[in-house]
C-alpha atoms as a PDB file:
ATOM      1  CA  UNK A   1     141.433  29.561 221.333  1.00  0.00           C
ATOM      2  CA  UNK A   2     142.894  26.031 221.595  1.00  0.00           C
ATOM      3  CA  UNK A   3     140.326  25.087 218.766  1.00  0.00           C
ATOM      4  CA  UNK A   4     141.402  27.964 216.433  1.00  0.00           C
ATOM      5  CA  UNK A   5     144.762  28.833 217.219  1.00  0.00           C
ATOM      6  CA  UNK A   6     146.386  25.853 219.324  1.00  0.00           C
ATOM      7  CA  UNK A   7     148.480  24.121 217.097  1.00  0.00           C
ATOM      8  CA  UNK A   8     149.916  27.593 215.299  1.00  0.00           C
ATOM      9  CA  UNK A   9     150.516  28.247 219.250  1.00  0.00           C
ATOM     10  CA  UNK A  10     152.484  24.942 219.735  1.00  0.00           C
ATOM     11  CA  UNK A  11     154.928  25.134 216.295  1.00  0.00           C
ATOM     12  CA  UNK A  12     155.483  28.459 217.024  1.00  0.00           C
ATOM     13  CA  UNK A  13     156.734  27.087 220.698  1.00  0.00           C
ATOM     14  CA  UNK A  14     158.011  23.991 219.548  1.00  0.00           C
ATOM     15  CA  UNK A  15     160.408  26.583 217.133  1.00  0.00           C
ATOM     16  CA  UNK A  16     161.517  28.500 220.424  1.00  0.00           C
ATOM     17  CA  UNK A  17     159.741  31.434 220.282  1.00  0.00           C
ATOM     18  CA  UNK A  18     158.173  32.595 223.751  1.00  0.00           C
ATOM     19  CA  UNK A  19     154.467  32.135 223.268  1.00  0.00           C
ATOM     20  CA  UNK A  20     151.598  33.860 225.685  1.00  0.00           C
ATOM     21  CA  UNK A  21     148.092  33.866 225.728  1.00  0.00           C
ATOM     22  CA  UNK A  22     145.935  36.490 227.125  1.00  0.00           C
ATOM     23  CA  UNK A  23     142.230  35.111 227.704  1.00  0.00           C
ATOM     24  CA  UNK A  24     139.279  36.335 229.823  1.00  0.00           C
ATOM     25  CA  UNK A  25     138.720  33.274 231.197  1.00  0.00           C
ATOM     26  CA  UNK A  26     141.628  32.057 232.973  1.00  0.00           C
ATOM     27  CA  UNK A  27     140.432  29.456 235.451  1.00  0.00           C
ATOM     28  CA  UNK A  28     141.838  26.304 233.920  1.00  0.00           C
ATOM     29  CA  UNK A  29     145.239  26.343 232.186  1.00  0.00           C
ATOM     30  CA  UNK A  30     145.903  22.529 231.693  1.00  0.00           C
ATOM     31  CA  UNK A  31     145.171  23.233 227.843  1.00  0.00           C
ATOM     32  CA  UNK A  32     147.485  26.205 227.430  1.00  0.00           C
ATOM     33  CA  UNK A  33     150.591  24.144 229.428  1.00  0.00           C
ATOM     34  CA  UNK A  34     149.704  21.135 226.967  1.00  0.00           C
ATOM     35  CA  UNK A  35     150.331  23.423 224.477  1.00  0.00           C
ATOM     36  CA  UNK A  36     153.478  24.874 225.992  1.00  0.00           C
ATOM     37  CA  UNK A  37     152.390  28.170 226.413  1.00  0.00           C
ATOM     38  CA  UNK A  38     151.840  30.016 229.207  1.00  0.00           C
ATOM     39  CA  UNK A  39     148.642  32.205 229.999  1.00  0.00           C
ATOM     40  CA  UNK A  40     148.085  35.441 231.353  1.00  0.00           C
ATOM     41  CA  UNK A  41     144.631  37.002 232.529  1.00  0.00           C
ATOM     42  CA  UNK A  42     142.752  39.859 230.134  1.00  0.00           C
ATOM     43  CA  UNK A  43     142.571  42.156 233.449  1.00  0.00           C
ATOM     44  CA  UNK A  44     146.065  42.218 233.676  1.00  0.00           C
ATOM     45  CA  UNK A  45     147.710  42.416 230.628  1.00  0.00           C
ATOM     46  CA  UNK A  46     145.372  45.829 229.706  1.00  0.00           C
ATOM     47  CA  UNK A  47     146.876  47.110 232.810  1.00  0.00           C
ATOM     48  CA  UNK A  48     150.357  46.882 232.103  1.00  0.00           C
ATOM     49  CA  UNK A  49     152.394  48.381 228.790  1.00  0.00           C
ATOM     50  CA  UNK A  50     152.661  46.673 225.814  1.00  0.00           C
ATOM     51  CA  UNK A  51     156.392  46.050 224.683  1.00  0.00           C
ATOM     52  CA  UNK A  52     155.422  45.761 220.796  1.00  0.00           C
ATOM     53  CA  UNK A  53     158.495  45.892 219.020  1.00  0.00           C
ATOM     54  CA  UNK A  54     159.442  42.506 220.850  1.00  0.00           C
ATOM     55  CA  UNK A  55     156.362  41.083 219.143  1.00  0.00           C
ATOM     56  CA  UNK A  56     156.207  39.069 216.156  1.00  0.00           C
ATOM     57  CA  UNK A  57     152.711  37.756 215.749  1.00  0.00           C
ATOM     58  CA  UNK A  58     149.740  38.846 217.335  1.00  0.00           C
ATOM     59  CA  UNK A  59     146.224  36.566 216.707  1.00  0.00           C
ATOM     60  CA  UNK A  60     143.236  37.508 218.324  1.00  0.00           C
ATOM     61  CA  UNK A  61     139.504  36.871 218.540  1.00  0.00           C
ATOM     62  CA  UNK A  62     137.213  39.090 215.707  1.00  0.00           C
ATOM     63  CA  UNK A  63     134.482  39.246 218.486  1.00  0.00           C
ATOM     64  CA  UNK A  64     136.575  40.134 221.871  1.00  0.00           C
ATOM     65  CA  UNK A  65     138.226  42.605 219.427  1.00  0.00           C
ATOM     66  CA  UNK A  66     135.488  44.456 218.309  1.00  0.00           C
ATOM     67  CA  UNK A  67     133.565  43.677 221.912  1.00  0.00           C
ATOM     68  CA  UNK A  68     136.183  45.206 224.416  1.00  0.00           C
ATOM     69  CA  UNK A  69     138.127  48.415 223.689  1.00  0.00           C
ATOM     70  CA  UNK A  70     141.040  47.629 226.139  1.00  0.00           C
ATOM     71  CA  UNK A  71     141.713  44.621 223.830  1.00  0.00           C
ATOM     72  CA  UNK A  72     141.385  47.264 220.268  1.00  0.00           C
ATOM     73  CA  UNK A  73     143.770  49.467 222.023  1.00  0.00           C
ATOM     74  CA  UNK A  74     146.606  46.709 222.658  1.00  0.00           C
ATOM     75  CA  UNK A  75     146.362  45.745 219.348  1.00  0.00           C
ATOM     76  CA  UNK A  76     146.498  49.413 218.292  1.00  0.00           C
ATOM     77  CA  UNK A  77     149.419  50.036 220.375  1.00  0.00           C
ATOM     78  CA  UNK A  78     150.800  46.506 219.370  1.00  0.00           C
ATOM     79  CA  UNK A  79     150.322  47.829 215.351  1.00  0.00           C
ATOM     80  CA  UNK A  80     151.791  51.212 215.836  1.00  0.00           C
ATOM     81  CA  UNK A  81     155.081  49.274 216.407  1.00  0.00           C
ATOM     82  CA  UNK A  82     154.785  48.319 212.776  1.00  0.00           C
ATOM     83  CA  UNK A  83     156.425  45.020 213.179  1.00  0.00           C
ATOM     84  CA  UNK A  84     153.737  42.291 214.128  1.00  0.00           C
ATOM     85  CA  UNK A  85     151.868  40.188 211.858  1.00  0.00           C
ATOM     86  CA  UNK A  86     148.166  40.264 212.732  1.00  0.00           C
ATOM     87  CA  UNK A  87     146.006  37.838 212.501  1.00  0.00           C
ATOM     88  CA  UNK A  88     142.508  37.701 213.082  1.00  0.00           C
ATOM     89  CA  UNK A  89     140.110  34.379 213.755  1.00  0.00           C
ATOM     90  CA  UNK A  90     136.525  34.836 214.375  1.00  0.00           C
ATOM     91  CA  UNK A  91     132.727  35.406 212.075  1.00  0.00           C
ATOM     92  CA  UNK A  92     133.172  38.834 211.773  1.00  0.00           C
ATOM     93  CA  UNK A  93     136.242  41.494 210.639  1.00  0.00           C
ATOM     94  CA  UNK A  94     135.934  44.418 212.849  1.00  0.00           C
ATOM     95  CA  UNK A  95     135.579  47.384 211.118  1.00  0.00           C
ATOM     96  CA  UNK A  96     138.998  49.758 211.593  1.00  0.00           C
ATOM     97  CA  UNK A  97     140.294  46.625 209.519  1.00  0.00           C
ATOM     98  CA  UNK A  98     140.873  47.452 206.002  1.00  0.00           C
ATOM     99  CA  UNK A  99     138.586  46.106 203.769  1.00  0.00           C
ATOM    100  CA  UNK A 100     140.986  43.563 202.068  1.00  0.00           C
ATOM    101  CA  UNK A 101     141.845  40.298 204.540  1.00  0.00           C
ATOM    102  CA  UNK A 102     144.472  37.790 203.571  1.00  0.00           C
ATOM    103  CA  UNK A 103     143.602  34.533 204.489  1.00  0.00           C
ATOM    104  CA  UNK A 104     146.699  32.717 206.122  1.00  0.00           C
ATOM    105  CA  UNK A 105     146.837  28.815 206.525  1.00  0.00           C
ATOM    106  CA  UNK A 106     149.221  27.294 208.889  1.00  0.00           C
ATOM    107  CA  UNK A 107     149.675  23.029 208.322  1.00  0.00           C
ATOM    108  CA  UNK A 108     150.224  21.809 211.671  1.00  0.00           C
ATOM    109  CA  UNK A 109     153.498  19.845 211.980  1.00  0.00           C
ATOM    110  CA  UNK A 110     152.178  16.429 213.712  1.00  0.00           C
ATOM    111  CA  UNK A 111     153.885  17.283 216.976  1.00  0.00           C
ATOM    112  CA  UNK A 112     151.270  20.179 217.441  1.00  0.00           C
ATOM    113  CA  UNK A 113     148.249  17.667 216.205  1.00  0.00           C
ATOM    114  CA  UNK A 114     148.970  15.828 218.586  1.00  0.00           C
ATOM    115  CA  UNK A 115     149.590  18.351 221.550  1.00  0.00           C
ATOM    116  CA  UNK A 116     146.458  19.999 220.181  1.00  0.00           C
ATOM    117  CA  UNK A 117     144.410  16.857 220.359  1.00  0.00           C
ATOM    118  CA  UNK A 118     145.215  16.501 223.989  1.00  0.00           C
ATOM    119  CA  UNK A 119     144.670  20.438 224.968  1.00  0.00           C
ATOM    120  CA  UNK A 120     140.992  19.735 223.079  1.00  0.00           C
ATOM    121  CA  UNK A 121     140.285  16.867 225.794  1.00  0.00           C
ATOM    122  CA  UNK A 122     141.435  19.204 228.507  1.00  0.00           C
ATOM    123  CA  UNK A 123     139.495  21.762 227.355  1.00  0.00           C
ATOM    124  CA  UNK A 124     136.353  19.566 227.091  1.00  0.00           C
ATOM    125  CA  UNK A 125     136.601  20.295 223.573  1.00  0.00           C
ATOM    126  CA  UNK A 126     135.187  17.679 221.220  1.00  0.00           C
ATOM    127  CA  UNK A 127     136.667  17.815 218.140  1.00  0.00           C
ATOM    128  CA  UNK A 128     139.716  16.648 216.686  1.00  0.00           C
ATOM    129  CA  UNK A 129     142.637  18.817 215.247  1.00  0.00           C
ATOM    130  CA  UNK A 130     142.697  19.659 211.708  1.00  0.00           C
ATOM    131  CA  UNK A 131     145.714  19.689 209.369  1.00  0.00           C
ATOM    132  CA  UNK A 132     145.464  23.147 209.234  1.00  0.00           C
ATOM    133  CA  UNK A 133     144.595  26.876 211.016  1.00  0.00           C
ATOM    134  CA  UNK A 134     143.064  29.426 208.835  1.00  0.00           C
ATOM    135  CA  UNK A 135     143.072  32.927 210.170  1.00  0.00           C
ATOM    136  CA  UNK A 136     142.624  36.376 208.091  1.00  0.00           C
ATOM    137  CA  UNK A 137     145.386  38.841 208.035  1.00  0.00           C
ATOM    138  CA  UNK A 138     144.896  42.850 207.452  1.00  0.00           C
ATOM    139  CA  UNK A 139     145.786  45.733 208.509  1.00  0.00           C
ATOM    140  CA  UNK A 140     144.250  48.519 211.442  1.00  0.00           C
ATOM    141  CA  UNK A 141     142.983  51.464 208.897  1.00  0.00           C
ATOM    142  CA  UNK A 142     142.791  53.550 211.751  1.00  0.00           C
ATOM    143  CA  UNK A 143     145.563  53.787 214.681  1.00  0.00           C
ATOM    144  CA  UNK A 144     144.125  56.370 216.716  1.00  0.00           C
ATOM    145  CA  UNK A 145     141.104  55.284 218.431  1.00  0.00           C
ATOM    146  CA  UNK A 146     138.106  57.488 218.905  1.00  0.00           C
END
């Protein structure tokens, strides 16, 4: 996630909006408080409702989406509000997607390059930050899931 998403995640902080991640893994969270956001474990944010029309954006992970169906039905419920921009990161595009993805770039403002660079390190990643994010952006074909 820091990879992908982690300088998107620190603008969008850095602009005041409240920013939360929801990972399966949630044993270290030096990255995420680099970043300034805070983290919250898979297990329980599936178990609690999902306040969607307070929700702006909404990124998540191709693979955990089409992987784990209490993750494809908070996004459903999440895209029934009708107001969140979804974007998607991953090799695949799971397949209640429609067909047609937009690709959107965010250009990380060099605050977040740098934050970014530092949550790599702390997440043992090794790579450095990019000028930009790409993730693809479409919408659920589908809201009711089988």
């Amino acid at each position: 996630m820091v990879q992908v998403a982690g300088g998107w995640l620190c603008d969008m902080g850095l602009a005041g909006w409240e920013v939360n991640v929801v990972t399966a893994d949630h044993d270290d969270q030096r990255a995420l408080r680099i970043l300034g956001v805070r983290g919250h474990h898979l297990d329980s944010a599936v178990s609690r409702p999902v306040y969607g029309p307070c929700l702006q954006a909404l990124a998540v992970q191709a693979e955990l989406y089409c992987a784990d169906e209490r993750v494809r039905r908070m996004v459903h419920t999440i895209a029934e509000a009708n107001m969140t921009d979804i974007r998607v990161w991953g090799e695949t595009w799971p397949g209640d997607f429609e067909d047609r993805a937009d690709l959107v770039s965010h250009r990380l403002s060099s605050a977040a390059r740098a934050f970014k660079a530092q949550a790599l390190v702390a997440a043992s990643a090794a790579s450095w930050p990019a000028e930009t994010e790409e993730f693809r952006r479409g919408a659920i074909r589908q809201l009711a899931l089988a």
